[in-house]
N, C-alpha and C. Protein backbone atom coordinates (compact mmCIF):
# COMPACT_ATOMS: atom_id res chain seq x y z
N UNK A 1 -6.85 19.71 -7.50
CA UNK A 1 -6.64 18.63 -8.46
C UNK A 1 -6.45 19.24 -9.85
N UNK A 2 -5.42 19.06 -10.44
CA UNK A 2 -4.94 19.49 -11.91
C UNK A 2 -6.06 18.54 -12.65
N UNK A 3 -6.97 18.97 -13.83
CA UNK A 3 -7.04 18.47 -14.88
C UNK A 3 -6.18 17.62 -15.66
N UNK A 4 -5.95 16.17 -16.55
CA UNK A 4 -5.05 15.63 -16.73
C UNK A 4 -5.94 14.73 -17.97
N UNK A 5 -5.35 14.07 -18.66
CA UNK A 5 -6.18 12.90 -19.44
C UNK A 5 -5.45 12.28 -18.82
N UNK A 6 -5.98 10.79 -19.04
CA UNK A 6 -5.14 9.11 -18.44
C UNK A 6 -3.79 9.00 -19.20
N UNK A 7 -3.74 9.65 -20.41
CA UNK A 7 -2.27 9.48 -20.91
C UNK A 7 -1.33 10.62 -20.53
N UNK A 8 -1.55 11.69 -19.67
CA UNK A 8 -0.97 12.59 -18.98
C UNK A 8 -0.44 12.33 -17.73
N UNK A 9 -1.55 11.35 -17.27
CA UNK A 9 -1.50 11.06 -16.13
C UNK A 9 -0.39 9.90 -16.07
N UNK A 10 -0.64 8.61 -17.17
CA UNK A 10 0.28 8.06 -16.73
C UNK A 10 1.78 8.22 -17.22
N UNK A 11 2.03 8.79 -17.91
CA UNK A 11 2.81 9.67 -18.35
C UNK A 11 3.91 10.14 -17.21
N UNK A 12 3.18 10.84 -16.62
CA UNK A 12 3.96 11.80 -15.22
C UNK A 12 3.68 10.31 -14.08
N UNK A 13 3.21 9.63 -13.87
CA UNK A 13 3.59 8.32 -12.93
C UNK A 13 4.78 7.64 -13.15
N UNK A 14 5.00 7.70 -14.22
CA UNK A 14 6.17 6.39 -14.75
C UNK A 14 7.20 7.06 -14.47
N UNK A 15 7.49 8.08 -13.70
CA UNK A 15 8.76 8.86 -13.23
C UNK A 15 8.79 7.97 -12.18
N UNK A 16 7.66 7.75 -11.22
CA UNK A 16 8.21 7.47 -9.72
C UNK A 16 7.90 6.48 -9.17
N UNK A 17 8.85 5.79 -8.33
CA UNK A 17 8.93 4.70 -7.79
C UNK A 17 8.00 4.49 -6.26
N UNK A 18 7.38 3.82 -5.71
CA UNK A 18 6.47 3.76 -4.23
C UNK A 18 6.86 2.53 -3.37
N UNK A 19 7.15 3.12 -2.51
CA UNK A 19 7.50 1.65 -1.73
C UNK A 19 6.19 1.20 -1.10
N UNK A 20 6.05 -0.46 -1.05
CA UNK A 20 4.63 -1.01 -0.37
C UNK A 20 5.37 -2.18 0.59
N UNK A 21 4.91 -1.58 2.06
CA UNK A 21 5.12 -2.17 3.20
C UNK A 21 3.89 -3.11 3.71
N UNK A 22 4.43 -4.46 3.14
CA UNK A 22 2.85 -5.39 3.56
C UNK A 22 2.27 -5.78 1.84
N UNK A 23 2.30 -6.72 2.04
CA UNK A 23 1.35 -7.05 0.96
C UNK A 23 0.53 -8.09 1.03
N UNK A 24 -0.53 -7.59 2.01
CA UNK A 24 -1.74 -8.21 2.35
C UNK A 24 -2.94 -7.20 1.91
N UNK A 25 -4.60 -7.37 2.96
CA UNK A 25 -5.12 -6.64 2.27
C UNK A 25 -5.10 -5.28 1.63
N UNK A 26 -4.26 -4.35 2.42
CA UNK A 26 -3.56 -3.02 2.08
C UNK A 26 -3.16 -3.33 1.18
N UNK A 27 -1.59 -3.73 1.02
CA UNK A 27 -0.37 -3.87 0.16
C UNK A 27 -0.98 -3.79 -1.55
N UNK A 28 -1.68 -5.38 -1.47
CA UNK A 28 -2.15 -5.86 -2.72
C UNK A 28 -2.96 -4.62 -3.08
N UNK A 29 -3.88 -4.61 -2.71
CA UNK A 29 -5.09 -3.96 -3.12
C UNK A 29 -4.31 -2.35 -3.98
N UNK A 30 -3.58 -1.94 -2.79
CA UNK A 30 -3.06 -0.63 -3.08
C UNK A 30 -2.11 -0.33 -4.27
N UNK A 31 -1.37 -1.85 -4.35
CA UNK A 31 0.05 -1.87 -5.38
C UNK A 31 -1.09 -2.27 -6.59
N UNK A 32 -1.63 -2.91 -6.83
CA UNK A 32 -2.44 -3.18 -7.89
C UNK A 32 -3.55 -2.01 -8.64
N UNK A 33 -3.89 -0.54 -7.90
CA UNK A 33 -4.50 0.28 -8.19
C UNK A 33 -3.76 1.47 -8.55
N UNK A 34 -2.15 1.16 -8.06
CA UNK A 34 -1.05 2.29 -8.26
C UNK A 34 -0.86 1.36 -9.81
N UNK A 35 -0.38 0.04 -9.87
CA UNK A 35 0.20 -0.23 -11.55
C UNK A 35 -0.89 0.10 -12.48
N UNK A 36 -2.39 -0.21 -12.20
CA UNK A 36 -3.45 0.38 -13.14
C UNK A 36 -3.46 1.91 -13.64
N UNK A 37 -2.79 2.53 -12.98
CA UNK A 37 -2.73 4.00 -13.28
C UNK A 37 -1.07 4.21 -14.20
N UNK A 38 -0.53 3.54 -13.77
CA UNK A 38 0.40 3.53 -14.71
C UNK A 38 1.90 4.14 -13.47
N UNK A 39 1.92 3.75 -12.46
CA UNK A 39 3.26 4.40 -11.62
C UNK A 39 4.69 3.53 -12.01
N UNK A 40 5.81 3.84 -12.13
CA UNK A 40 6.61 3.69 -12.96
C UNK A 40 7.48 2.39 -12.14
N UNK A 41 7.27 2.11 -11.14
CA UNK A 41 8.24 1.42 -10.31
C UNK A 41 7.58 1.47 -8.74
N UNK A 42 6.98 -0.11 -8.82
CA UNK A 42 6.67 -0.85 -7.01
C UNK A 42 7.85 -1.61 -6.36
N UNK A 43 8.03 -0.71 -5.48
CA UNK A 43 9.05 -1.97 -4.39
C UNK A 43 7.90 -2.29 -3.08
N UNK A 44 7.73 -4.29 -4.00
CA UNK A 44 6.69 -4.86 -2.47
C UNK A 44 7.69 -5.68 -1.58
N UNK A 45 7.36 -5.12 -0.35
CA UNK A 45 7.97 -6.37 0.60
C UNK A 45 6.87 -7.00 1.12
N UNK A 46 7.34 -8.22 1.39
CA UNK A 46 6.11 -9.02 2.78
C UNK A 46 6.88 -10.01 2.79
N UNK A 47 7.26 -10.87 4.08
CA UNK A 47 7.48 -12.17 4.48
C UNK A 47 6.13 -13.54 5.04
N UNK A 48 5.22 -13.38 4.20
CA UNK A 48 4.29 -14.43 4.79
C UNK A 48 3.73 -14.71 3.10
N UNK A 49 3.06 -16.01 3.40
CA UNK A 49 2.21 -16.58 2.52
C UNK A 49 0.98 -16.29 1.95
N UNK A 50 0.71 -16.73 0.75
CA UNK A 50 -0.85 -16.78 1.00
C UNK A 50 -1.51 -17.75 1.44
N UNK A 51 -2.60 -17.64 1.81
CA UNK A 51 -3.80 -18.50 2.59
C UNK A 51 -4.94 -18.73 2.22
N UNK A 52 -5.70 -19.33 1.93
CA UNK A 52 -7.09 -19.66 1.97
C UNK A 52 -7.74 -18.25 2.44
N UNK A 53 -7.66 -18.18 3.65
CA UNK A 53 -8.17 -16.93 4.25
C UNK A 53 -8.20 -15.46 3.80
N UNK A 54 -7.01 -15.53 3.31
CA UNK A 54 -6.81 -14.19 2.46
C UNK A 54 -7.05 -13.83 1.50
N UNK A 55 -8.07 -14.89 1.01
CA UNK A 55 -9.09 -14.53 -0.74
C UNK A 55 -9.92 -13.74 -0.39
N UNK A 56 -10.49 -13.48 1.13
CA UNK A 56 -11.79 -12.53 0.71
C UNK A 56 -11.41 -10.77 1.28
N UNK A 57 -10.00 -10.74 0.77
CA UNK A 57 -9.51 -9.14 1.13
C UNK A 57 -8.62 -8.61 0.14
N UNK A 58 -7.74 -9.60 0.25
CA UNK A 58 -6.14 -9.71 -0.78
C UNK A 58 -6.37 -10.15 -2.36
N UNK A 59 -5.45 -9.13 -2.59
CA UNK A 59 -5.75 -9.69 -4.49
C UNK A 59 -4.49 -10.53 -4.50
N UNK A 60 -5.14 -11.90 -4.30
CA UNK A 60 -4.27 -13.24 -4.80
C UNK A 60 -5.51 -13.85 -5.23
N UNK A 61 -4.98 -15.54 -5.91
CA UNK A 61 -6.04 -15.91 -6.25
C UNK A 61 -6.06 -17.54 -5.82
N UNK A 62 -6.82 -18.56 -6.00
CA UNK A 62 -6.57 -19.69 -5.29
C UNK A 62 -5.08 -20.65 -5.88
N UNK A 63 -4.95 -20.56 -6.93
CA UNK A 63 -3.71 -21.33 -7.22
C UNK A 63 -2.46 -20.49 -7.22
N UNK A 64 -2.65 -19.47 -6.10
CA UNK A 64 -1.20 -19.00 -5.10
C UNK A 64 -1.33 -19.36 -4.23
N UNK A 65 -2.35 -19.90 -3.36
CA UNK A 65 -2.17 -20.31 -2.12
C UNK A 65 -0.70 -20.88 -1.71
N UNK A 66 -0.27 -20.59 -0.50
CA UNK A 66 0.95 -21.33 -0.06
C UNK A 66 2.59 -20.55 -1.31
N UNK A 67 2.08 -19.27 -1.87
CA UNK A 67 3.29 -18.49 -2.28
C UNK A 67 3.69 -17.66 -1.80
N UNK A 68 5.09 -17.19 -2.03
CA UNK A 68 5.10 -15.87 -1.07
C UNK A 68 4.29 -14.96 -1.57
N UNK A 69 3.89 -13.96 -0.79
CA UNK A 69 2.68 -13.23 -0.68
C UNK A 69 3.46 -11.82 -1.71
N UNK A 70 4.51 -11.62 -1.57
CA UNK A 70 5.82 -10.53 -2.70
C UNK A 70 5.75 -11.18 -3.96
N UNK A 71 5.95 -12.09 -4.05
CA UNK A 71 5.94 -13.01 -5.54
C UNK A 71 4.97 -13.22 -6.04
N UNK A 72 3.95 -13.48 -5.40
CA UNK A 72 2.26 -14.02 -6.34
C UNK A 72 2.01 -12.50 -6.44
N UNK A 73 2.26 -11.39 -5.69
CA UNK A 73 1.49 -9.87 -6.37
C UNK A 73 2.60 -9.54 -7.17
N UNK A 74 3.21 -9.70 -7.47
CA UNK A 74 4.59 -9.28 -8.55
C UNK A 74 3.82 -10.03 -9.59
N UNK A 75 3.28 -11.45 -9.83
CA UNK A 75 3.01 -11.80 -10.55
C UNK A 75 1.63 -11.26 -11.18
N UNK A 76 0.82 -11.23 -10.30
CA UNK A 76 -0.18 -10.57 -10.88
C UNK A 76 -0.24 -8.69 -11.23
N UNK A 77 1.08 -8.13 -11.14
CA UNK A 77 0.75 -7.46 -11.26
C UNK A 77 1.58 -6.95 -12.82
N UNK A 78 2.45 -8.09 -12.73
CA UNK A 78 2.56 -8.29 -14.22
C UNK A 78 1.48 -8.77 -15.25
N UNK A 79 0.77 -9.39 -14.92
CA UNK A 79 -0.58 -10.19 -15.79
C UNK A 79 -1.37 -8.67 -15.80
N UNK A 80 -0.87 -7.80 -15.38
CA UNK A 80 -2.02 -6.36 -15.39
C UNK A 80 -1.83 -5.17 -15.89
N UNK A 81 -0.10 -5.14 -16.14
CA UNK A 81 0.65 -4.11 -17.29
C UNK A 81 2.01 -4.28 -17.18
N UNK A 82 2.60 -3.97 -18.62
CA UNK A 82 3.60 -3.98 -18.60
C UNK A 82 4.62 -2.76 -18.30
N UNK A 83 3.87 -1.83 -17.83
CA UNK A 83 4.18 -0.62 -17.47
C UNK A 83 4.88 -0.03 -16.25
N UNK A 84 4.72 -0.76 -15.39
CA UNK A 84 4.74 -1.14 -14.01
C UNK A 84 6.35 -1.66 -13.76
N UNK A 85 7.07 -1.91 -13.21
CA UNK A 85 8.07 -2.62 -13.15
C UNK A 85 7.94 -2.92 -11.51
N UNK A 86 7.93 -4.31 -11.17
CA UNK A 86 6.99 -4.63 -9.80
C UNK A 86 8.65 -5.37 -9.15
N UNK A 87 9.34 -4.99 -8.11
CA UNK A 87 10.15 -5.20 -7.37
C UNK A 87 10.45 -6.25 -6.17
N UNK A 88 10.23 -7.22 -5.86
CA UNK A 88 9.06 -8.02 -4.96
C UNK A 88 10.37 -8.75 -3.80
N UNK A 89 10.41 -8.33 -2.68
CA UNK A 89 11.36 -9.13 -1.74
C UNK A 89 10.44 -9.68 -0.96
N UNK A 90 11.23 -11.21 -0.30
CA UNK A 90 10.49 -12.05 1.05
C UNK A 90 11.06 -11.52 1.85
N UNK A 91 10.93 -10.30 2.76
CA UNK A 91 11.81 -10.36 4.64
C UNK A 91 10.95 -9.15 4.90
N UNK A 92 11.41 -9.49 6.30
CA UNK A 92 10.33 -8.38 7.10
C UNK A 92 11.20 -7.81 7.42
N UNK A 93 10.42 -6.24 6.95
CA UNK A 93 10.86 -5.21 7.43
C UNK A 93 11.46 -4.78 8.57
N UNK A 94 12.54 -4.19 9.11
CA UNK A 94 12.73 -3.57 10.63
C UNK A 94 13.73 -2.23 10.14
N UNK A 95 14.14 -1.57 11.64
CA UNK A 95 14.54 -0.34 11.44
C UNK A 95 15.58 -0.24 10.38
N UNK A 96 16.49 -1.03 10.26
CA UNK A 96 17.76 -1.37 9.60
C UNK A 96 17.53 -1.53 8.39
N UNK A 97 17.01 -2.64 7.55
CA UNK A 97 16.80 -2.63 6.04
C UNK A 97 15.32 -1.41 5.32
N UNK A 98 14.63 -0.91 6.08
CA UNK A 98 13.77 -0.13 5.78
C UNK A 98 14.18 0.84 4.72
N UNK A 99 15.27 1.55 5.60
CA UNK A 99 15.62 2.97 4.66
C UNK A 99 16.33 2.15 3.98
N UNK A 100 17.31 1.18 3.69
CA UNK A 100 17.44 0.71 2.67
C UNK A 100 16.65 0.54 1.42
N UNK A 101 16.14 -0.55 1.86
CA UNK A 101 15.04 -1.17 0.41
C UNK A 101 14.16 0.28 0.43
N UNK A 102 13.68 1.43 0.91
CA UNK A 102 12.71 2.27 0.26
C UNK A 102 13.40 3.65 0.38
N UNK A 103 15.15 3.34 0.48
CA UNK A 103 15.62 4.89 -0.31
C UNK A 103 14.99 5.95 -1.49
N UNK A 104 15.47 4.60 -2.21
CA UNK A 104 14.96 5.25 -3.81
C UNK A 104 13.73 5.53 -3.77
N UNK A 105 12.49 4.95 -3.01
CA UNK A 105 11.28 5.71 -3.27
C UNK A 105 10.48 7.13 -2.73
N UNK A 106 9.65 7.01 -3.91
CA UNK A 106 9.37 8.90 -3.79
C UNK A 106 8.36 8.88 -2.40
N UNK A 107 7.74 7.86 -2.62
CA UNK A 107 6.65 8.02 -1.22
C UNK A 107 6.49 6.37 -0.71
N UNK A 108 6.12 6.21 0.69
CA UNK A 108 6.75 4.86 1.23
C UNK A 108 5.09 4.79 1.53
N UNK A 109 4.07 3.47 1.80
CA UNK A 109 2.62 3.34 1.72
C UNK A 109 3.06 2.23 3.00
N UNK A 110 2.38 2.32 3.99
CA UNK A 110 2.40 1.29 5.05
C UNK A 110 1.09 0.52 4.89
N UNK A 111 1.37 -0.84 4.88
CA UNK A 111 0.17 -1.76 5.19
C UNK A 111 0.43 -2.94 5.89
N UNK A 112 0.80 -3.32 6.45
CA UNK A 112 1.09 -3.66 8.06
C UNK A 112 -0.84 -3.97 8.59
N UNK A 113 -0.06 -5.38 9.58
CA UNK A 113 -1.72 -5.80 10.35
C UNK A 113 -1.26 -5.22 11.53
N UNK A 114 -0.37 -5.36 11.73
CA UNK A 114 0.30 -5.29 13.53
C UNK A 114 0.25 -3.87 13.80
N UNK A 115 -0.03 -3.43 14.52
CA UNK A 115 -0.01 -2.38 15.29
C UNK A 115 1.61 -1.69 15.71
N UNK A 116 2.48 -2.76 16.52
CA UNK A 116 3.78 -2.83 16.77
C UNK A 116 4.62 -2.38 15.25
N UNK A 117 4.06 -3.06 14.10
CA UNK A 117 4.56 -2.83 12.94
C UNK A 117 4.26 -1.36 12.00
N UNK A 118 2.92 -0.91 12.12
CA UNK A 118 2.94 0.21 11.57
C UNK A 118 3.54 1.09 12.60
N UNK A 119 3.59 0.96 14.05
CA UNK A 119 4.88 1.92 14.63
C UNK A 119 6.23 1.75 14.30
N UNK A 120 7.12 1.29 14.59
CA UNK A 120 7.86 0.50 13.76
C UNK A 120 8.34 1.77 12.51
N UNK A 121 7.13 1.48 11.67
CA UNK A 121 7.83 1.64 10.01
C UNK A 121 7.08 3.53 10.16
N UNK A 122 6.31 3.85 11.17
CA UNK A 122 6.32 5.49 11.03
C UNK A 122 7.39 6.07 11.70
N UNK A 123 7.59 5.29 12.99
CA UNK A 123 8.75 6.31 13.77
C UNK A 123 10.01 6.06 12.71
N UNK A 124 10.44 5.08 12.14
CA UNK A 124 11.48 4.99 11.27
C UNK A 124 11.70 5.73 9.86
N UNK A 125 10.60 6.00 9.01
CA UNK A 125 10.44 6.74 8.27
C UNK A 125 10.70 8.53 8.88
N UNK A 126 9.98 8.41 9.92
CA UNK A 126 9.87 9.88 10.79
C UNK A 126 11.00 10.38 10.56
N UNK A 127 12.00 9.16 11.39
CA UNK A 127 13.55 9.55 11.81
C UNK A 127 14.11 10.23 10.75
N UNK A 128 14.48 8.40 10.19
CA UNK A 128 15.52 8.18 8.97
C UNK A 128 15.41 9.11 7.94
N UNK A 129 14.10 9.17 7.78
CA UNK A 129 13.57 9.90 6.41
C UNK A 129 13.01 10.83 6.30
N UNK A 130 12.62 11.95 6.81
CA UNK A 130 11.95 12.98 7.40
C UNK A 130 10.88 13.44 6.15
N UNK A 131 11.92 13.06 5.07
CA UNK A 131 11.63 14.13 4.06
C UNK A 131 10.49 13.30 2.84
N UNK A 132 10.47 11.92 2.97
CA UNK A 132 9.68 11.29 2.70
C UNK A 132 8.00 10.96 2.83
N UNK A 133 7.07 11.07 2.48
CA UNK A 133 5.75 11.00 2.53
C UNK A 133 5.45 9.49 3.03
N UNK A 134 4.63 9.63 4.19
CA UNK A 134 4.62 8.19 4.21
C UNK A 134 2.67 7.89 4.31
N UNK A 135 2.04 7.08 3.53
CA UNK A 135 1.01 7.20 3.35
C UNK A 135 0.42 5.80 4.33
N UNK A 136 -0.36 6.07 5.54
CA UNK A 136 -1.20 4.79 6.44
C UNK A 136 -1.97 4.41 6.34
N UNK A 137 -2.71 3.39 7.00
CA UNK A 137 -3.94 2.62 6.48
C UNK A 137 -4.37 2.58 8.33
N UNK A 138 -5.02 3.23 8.50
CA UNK A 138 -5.48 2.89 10.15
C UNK A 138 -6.70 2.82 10.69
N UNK A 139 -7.93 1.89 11.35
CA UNK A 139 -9.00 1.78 11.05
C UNK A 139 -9.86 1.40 9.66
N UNK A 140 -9.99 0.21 9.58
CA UNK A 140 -10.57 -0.65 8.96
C UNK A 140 -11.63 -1.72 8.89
N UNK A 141 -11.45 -1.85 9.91
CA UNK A 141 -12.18 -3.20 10.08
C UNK A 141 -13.73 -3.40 10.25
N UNK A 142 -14.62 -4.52 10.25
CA UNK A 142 -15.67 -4.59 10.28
C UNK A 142 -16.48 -4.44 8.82
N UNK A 143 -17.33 -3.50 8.93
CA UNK A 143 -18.26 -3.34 7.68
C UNK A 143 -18.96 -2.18 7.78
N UNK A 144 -19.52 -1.73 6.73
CA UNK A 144 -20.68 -0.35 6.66
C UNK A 144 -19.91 0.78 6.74
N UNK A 145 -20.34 1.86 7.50
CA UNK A 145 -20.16 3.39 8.00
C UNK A 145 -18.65 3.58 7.08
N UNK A 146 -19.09 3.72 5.56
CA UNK A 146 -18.48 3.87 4.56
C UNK A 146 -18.22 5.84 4.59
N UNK A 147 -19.15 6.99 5.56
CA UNK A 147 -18.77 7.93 5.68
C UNK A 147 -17.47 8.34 6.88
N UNK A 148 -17.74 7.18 7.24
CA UNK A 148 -16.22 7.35 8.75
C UNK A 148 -14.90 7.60 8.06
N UNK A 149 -14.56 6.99 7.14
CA UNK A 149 -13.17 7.15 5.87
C UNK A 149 -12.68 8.83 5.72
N UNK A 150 -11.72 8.75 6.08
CA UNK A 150 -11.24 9.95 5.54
C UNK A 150 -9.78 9.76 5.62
N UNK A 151 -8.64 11.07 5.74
CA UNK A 151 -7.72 11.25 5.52
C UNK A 151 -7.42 12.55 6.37
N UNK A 152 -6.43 11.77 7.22
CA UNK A 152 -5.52 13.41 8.25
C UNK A 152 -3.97 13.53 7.76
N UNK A 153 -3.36 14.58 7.87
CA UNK A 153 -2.57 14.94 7.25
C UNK A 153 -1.53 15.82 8.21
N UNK A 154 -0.27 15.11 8.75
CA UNK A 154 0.42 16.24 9.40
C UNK A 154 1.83 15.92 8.89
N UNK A 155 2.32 17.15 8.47
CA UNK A 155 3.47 16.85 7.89
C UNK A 155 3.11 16.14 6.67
N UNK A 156 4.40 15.00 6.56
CA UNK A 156 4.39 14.20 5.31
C UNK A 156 3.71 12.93 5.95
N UNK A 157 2.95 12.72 7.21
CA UNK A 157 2.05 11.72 7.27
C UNK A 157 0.96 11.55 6.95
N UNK A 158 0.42 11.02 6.20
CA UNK A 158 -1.08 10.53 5.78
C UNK A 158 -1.81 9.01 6.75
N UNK A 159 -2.71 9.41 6.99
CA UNK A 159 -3.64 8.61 7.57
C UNK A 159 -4.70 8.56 7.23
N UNK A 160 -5.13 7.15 6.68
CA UNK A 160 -6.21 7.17 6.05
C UNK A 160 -6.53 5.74 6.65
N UNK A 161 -8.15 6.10 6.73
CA UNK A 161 -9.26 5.68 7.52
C UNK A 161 -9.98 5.81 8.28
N UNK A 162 -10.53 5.13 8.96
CA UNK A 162 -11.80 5.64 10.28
C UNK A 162 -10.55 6.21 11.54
N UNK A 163 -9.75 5.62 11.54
CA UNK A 163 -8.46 6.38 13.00
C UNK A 163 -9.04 4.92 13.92
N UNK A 164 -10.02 4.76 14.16
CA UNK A 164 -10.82 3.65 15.34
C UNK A 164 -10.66 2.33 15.51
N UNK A 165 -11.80 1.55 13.98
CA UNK A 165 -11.98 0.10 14.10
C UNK A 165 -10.60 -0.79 13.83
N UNK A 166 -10.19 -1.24 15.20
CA UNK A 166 -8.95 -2.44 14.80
C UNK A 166 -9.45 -3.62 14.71
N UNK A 167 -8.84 -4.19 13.67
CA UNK A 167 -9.27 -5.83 13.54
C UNK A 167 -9.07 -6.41 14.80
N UNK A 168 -10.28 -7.61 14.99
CA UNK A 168 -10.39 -8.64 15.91
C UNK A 168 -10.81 -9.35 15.44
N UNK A 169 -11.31 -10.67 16.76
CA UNK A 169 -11.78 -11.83 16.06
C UNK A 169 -13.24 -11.55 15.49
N UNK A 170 -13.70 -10.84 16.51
CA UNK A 170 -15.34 -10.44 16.40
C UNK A 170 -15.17 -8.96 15.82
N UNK A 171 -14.06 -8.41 14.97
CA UNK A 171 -14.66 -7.19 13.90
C UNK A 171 -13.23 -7.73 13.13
N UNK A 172 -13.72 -8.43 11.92
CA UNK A 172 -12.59 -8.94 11.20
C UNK A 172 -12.47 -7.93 10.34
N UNK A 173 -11.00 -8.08 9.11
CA UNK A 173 -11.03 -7.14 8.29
C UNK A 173 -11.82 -7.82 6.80
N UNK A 174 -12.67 -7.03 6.30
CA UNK A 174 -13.29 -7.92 5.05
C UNK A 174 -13.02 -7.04 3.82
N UNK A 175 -13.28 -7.37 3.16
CA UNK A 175 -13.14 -6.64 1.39
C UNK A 175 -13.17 -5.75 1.21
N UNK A 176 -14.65 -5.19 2.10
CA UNK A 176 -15.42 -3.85 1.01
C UNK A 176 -14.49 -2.46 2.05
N UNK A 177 -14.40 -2.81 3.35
CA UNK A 177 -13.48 -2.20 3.91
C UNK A 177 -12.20 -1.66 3.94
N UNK A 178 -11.14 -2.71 3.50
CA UNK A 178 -10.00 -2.84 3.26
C UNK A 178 -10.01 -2.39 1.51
N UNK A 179 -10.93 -2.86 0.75
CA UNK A 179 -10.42 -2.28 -0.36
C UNK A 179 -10.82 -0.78 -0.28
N UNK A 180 -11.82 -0.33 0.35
CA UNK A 180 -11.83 1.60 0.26
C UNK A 180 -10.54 2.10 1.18
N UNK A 181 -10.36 1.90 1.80
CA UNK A 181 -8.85 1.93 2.97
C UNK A 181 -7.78 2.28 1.88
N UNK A 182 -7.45 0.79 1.22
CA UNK A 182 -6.33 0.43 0.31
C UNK A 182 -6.60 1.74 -1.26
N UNK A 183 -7.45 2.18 -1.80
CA UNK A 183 -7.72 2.88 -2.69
C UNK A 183 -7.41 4.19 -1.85
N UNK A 184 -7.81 4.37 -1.07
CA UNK A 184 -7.90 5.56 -0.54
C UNK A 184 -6.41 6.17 -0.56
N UNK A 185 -5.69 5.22 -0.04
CA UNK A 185 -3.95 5.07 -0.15
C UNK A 185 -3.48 5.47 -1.66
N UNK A 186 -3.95 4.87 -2.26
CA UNK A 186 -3.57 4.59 -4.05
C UNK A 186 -3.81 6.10 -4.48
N UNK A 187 -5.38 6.67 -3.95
CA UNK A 187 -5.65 7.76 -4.43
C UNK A 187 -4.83 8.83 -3.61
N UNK A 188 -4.42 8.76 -2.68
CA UNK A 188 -3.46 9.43 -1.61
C UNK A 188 -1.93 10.09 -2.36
N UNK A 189 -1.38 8.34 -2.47
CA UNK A 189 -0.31 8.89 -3.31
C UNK A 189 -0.17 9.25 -4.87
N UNK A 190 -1.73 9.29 -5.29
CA UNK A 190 -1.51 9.93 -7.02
C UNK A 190 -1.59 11.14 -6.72
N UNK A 191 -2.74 11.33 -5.19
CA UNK A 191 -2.26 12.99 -5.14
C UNK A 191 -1.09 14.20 -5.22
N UNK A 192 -0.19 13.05 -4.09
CA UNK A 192 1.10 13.70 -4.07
C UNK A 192 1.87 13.75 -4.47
N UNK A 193 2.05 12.84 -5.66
CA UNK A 193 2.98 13.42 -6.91
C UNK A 193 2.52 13.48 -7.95
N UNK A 194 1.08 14.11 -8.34
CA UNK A 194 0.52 14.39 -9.31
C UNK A 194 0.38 16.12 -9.03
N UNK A 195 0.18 16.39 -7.53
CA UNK A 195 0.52 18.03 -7.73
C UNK A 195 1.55 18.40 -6.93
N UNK A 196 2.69 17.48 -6.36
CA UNK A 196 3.47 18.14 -5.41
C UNK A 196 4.76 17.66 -5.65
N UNK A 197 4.99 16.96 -6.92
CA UNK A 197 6.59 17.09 -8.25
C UNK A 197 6.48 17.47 -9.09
C-alpha cells in the first residue's frame, strides 16, 4: 500500500471509470463507497426496482421505493459529490451488451443475487475481456463470523467473501454482511488502481 493523503488519493481516482453490475445490496453499497473516495466515473446497471425489502441492505431510501434501482443510486449518489459522474442504465445485463456498456471501464465489480448471473458476467468478462479486472462478491449471507471475509485472487479475478454462505430463505442477506462484502469490493478496486496504474 503506497502512502497517499485523501487529496492524492482522490486525485489519482478521478482518472478512472468502474463498471457496477447490480445495484442492489453489492452494487449500492459498493458504488456509493467508490464516489466517497472520489473515483472519476460509475457506470451502474440494474433492471429492477426498489422495495420495501431492500432498506435493510441497499442504500436507497423510503421515498424511492418503486424507482428504478440505476436511477434512485445515480441520485443519491449525486446528493454525495459532485465529483463522481454516476452513469445509470435500466436493462439487464447479458453476454452481448456487457462488453459494450463496460468497455470503457478500468475494472468491472459484479453484484449480482443470482448465481446463473454472476456466471454469466465472469465467463464473459473472462472471454471478451481478458485483460480487465473483474472484482466478486461471493458468500454473504446470514450474520456474524466477520473473520470468514477475505479475498482470493487468480489472475484479474477477485473474490471477495466467505466463498460459502448463499442467500436463502432461512440465511437471508442482511446489512452488516453485505455491507463488509460490498466495502471489501470498494476497497478491492482502490487497490488496483491505486498501485497497479
Amino acid at each position: 500500500m503506497k502512502r497517499m493523503t485523501f487529496e492524492q488519493i482522490k486525485e489519482k481516482l478521478q482518472r478512472f471509470t468502474v463498471g457496477i453490475a447490480g445495484c442492489g445490496g453489492l452494487g449500492s453499497n459498493c458504488a456509493v463507497s467508490l464516489a466517497r473516495v472520489g473515483i472519476g466515473k460509475l457506470i451502474i446497471t440494474d433492471f429492477d426496482v426498489v422495495e420495501e425489502s431492500n432498506l435493510n441492505r441497499q442504500y436507497f431510501f423510503r421515498d424511492q421505493i418503486g424507482k428504478k434501482k440505476a436511477f434512485a443510486l445515480k441520485e443519491n449518489i449525486e446528493k454525495i459529490t459532485s465529483h463522481t459522474v454516476a452513469e445509470a442504465y435500466d436493462l439487464k445485463l447479458n453476454e452481448e451488451n456487457l462488453p459494450e456498456l463496460f468497455g470503457e471501464c478500468h475494472i468491472v465489480v459484479e453484484a449480482f443475487d443470482l448465481a446463473v448471473m454472476k456466471k454469466m458476467i465472469a465467463e464473459t468478462v473472462l472471454e471478451k475481456m481478458p485483460d480487465k479486472p473483474l472484482v466478486m462478491g461471493v458468500g454473504l449471507a446470514g450474520y456474524g463470523n466477520s473473520n470468514a471475509f477475505g479475498v482470493k485472487k487468480t489472475g484479474n479475478l477477485y473474490i471477495c467473501g466467505d466463498g460459502e454462505t448463499e442467500t436463502s430463505e432461512d440465511l437471508p442477506p442482511l446489512g452488516p454482511r453485505v455491507g463488509i462484502v460490498s466495502n471489501m469490493q470498494a476497497n478491492q478496486v482502490m487497490e488496483i488502481l491505486l498501485n497497479g496504474y
